[in-house]
C-alpha atoms as a PDB file:
ATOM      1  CA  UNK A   1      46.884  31.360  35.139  1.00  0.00           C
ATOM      2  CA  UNK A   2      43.638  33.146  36.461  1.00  0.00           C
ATOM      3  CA  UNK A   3      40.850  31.016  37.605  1.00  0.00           C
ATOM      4  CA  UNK A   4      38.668  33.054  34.835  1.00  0.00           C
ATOM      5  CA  UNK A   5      41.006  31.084  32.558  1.00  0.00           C
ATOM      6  CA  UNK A   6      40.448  27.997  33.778  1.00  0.00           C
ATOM      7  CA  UNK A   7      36.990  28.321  33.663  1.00  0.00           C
ATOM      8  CA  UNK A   8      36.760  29.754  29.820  1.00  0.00           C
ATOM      9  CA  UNK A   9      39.087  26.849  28.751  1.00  0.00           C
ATOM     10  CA  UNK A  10      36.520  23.536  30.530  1.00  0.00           C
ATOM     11  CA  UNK A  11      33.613  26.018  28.429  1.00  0.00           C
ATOM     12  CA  UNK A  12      36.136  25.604  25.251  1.00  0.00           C
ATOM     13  CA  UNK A  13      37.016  21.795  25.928  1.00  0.00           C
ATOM     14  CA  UNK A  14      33.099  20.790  26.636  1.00  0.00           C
ATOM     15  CA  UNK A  15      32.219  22.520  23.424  1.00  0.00           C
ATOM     16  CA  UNK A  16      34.576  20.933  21.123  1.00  0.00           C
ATOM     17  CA  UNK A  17      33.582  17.921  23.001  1.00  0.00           C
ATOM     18  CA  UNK A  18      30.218  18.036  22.338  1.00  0.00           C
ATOM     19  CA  UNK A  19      31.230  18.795  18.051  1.00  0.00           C
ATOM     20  CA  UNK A  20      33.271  16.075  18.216  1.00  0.00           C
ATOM     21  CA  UNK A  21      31.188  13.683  19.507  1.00  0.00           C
ATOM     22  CA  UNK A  22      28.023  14.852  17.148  1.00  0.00           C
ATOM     23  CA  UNK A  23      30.509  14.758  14.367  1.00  0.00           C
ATOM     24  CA  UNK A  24      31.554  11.419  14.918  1.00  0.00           C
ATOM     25  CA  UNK A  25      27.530  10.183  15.277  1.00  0.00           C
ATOM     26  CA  UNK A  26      26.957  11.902  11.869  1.00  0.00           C
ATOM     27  CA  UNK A  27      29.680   9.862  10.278  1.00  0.00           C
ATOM     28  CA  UNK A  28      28.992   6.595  12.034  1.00  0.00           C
ATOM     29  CA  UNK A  29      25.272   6.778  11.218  1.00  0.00           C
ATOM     30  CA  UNK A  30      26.509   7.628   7.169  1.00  0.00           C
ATOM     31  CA  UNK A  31      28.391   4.707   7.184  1.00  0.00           C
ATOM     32  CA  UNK A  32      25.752   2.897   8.609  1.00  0.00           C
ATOM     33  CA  UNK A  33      22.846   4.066   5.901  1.00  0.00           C
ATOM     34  CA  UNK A  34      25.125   3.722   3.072  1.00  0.00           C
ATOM     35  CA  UNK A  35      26.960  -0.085   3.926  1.00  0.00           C
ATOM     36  CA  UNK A  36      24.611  -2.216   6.184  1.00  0.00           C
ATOM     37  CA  UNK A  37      21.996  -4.006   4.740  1.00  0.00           C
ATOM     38  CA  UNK A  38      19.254  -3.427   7.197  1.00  0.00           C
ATOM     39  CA  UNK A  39      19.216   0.281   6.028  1.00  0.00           C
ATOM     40  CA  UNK A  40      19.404  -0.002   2.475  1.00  0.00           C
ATOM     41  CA  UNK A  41      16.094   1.200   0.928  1.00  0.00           C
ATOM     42  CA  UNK A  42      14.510  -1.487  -1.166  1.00  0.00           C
ATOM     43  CA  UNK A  43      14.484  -0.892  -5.177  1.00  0.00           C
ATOM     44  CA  UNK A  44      10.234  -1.076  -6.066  1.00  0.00           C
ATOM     45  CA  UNK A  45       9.672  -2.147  -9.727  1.00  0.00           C
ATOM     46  CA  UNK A  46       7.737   0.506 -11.571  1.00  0.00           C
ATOM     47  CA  UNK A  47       4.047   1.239 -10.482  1.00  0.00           C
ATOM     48  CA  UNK A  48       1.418   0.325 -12.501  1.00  0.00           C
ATOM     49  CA  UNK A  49      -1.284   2.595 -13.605  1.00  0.00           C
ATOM     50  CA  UNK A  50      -5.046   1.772 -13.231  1.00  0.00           C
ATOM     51  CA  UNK A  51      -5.325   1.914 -16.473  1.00  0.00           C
ATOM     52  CA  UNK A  52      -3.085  -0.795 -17.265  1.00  0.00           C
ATOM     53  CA  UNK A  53      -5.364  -3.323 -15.750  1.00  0.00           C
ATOM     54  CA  UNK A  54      -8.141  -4.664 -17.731  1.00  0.00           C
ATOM     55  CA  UNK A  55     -10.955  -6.072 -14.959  1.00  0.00           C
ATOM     56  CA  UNK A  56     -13.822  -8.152 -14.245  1.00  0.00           C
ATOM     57  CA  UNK A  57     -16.463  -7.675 -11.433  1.00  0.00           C
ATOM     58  CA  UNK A  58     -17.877 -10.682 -10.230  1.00  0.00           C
ATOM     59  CA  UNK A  59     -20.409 -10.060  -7.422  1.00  0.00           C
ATOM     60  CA  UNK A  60     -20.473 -12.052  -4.753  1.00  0.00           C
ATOM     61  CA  UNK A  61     -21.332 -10.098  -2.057  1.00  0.00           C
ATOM     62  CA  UNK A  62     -25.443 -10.874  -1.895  1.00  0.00           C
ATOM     63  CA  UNK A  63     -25.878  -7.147  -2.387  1.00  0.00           C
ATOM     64  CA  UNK A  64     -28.122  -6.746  -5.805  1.00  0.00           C
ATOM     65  CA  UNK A  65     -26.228  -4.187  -8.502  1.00  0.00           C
ATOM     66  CA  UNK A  66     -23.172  -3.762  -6.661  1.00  0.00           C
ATOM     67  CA  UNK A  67     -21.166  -4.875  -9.320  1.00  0.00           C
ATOM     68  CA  UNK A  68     -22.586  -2.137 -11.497  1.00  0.00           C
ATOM     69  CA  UNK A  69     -21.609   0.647  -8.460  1.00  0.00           C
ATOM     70  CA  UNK A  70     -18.186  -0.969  -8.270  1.00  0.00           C
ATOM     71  CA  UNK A  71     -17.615  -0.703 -11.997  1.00  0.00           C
ATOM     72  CA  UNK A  72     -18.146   2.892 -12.413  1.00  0.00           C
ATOM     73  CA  UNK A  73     -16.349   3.708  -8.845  1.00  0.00           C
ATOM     74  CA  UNK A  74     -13.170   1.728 -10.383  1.00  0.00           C
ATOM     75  CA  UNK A  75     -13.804   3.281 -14.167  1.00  0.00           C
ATOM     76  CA  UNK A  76     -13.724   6.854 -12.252  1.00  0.00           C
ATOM     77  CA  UNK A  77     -10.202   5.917 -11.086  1.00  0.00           C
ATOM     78  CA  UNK A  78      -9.061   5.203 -14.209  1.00  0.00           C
ATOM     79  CA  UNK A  79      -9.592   1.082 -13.957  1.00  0.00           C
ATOM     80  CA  UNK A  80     -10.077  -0.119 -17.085  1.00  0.00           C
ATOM     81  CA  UNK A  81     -13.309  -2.763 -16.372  1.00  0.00           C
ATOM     82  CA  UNK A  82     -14.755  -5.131 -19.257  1.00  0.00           C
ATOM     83  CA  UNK A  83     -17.275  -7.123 -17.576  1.00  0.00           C
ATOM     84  CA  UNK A  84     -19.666  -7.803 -14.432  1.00  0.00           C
ATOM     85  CA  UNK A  85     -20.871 -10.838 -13.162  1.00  0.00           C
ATOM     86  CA  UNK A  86     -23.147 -12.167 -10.452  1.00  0.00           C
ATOM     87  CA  UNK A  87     -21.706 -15.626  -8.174  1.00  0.00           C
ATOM     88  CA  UNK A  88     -23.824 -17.921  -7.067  1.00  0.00           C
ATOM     89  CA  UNK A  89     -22.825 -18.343  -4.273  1.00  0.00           C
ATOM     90  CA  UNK A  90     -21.891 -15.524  -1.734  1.00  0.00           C
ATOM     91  CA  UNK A  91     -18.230 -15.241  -0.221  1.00  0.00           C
ATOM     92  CA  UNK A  92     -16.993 -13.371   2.934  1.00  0.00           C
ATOM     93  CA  UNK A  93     -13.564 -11.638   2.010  1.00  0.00           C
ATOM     94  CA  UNK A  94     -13.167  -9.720  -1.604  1.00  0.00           C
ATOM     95  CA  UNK A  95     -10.472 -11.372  -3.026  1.00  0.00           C
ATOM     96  CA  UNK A  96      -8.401 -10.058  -6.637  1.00  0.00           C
ATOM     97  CA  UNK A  97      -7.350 -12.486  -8.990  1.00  0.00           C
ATOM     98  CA  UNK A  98      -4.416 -11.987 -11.235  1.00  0.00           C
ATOM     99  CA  UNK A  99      -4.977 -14.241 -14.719  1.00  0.00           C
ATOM    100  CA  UNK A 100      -1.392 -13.602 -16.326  1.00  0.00           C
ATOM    101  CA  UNK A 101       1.470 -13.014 -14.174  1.00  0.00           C
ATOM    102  CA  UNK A 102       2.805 -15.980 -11.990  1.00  0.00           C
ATOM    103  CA  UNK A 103       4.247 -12.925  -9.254  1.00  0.00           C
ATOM    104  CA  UNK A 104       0.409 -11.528  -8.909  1.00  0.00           C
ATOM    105  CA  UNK A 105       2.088  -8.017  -9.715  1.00  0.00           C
ATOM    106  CA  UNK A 106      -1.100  -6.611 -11.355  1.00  0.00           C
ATOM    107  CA  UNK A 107      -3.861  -7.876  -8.796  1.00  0.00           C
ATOM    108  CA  UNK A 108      -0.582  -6.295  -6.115  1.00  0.00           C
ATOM    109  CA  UNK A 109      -1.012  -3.425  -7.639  1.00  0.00           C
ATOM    110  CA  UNK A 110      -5.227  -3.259  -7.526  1.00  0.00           C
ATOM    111  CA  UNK A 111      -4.919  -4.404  -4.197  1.00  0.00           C
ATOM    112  CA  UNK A 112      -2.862  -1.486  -3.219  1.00  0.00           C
ATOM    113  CA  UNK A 113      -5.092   0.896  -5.006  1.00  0.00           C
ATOM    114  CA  UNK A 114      -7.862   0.078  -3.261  1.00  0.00           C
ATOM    115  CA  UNK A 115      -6.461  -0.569   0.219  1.00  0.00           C
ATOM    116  CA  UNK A 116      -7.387   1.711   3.082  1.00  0.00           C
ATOM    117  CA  UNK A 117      -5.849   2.404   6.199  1.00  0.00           C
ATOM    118  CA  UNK A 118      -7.507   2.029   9.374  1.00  0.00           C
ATOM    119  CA  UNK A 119      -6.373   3.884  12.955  1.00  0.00           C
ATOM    120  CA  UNK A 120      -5.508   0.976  15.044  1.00  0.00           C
ATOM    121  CA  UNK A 121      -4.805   3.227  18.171  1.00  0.00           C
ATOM    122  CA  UNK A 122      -7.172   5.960  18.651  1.00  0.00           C
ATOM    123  CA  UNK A 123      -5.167   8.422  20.748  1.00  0.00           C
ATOM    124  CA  UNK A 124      -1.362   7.808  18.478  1.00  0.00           C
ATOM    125  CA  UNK A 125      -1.273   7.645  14.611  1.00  0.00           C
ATOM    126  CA  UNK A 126      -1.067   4.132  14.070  1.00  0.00           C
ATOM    127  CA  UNK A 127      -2.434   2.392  10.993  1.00  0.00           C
ATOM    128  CA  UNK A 128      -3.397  -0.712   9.801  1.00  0.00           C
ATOM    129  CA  UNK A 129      -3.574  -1.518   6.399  1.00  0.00           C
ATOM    130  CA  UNK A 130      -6.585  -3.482   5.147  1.00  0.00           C
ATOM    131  CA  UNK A 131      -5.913  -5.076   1.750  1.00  0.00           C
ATOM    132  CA  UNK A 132      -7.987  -7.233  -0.470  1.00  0.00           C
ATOM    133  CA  UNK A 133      -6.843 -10.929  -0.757  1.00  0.00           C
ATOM    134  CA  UNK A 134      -4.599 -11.679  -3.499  1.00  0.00           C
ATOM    135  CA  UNK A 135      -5.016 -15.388  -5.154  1.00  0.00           C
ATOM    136  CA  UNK A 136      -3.859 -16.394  -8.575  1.00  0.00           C
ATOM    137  CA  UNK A 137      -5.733 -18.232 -11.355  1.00  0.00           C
ATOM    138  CA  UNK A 138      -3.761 -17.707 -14.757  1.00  0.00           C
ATOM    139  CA  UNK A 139      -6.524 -17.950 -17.976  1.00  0.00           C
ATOM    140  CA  UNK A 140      -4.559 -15.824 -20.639  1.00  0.00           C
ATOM    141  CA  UNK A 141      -8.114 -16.728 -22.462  1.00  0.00           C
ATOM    142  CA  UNK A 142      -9.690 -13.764 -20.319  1.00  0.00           C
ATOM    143  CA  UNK A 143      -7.734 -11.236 -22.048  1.00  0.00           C
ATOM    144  CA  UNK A 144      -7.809  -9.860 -18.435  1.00  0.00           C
ATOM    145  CA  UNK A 145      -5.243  -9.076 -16.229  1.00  0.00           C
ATOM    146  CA  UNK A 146      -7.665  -9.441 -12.718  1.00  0.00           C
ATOM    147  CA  UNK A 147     -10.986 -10.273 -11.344  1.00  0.00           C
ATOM    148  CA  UNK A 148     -12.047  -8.467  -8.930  1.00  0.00           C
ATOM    149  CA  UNK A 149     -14.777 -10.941  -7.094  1.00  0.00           C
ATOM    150  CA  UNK A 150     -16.844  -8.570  -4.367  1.00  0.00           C
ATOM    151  CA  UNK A 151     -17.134 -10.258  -1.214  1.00  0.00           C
ATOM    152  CA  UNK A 152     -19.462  -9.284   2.112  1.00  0.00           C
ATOM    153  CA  UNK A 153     -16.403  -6.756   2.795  1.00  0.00           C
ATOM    154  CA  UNK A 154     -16.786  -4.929   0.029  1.00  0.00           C
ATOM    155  CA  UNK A 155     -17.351  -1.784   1.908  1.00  0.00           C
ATOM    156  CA  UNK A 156     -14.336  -1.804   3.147  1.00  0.00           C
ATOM    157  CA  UNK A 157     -12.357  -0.969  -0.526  1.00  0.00           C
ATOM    158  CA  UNK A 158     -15.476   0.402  -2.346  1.00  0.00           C
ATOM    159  CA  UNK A 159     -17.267   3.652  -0.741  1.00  0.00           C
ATOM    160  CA  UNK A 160     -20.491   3.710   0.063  1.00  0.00           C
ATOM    161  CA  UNK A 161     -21.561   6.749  -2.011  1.00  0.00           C
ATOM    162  CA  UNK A 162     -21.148   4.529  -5.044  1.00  0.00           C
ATOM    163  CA  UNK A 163     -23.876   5.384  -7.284  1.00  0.00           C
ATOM    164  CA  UNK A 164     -26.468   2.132  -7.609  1.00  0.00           C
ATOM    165  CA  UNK A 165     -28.605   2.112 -10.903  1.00  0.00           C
END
């Protein structure tokens, strides 16, 4: 055989090499998604709508008629809010309270609706997400599903363009 040949059939044998061996990563990583736990996607209950979650604003962040500002900020985002009230004494984190559900899905859910996400890196698009804290005090008496009490972070969940009356 010519030495042009030889040549052409190493091009041919790399090539169906190189299929081969991307065929056989394609099927390895298929098994892989499809049979090992690790990469299984994890089944999420249903979301709840905002308006599925009847609230309470107690204010406890020192700041006079913030309640009010957070009330129609969460109405205009389709939170369904009964009452406001002021604390007497001032607390540092904002904290949701769920009042009927022992797994805290509904004050989950407001948590997640008003979390933001913060760039932890400034020069890559990492994020840190900053949640309310999540507690649990069940009243069924309420008629509530979660109280929202404003802490001195408020303005991290609650923008400051809120209209004060």
């Amino acid at each position: 055989m010519p030495k042009f040949w030889l040549k052409e059939m190493k091009k041919i044998r790399n090539i169906v090499l190189v299929v081969l061996l991307l065929g056989l990563i394609a099927a390895v990583s298929s098994v892989l998604v499809r049979y090992v736990p690790i990469f299984k996607t994890k089944l999420t209950p249903a979301s709840i709508e905002p308006g599925q979650i009847r609230l309470e604003i107690i204010n406890a962040s020192g700041i006079d008629k913030q309640g009010r500002a957070t009330m129609e900020f969460l109405r205009k985002i389709g939170f369904d809010v009964y009452g406001i009230r002021t604390a007497q004494k001032e607390i540092e984190k904002t904290t949701i309270v769920d009042r009927v559900d022992s797994s805290m899905k509904n004050a989950k859910a407001a948590a997640k609706l008003l979390a933001k996400k913060k760039k932890v890196v400034f020069f890559m698009p990492w994020y840190k997400e900053i949640m309310p804290v999540i507690a649990l005090d069940i009243d069924s008496t309420l008629y509530l599903e979660a109280t929202i009490i404003l802490g001195k972070d408020y303005q991290q969940f609650i923008p400051k363009n809120s209209i004060i009356f």
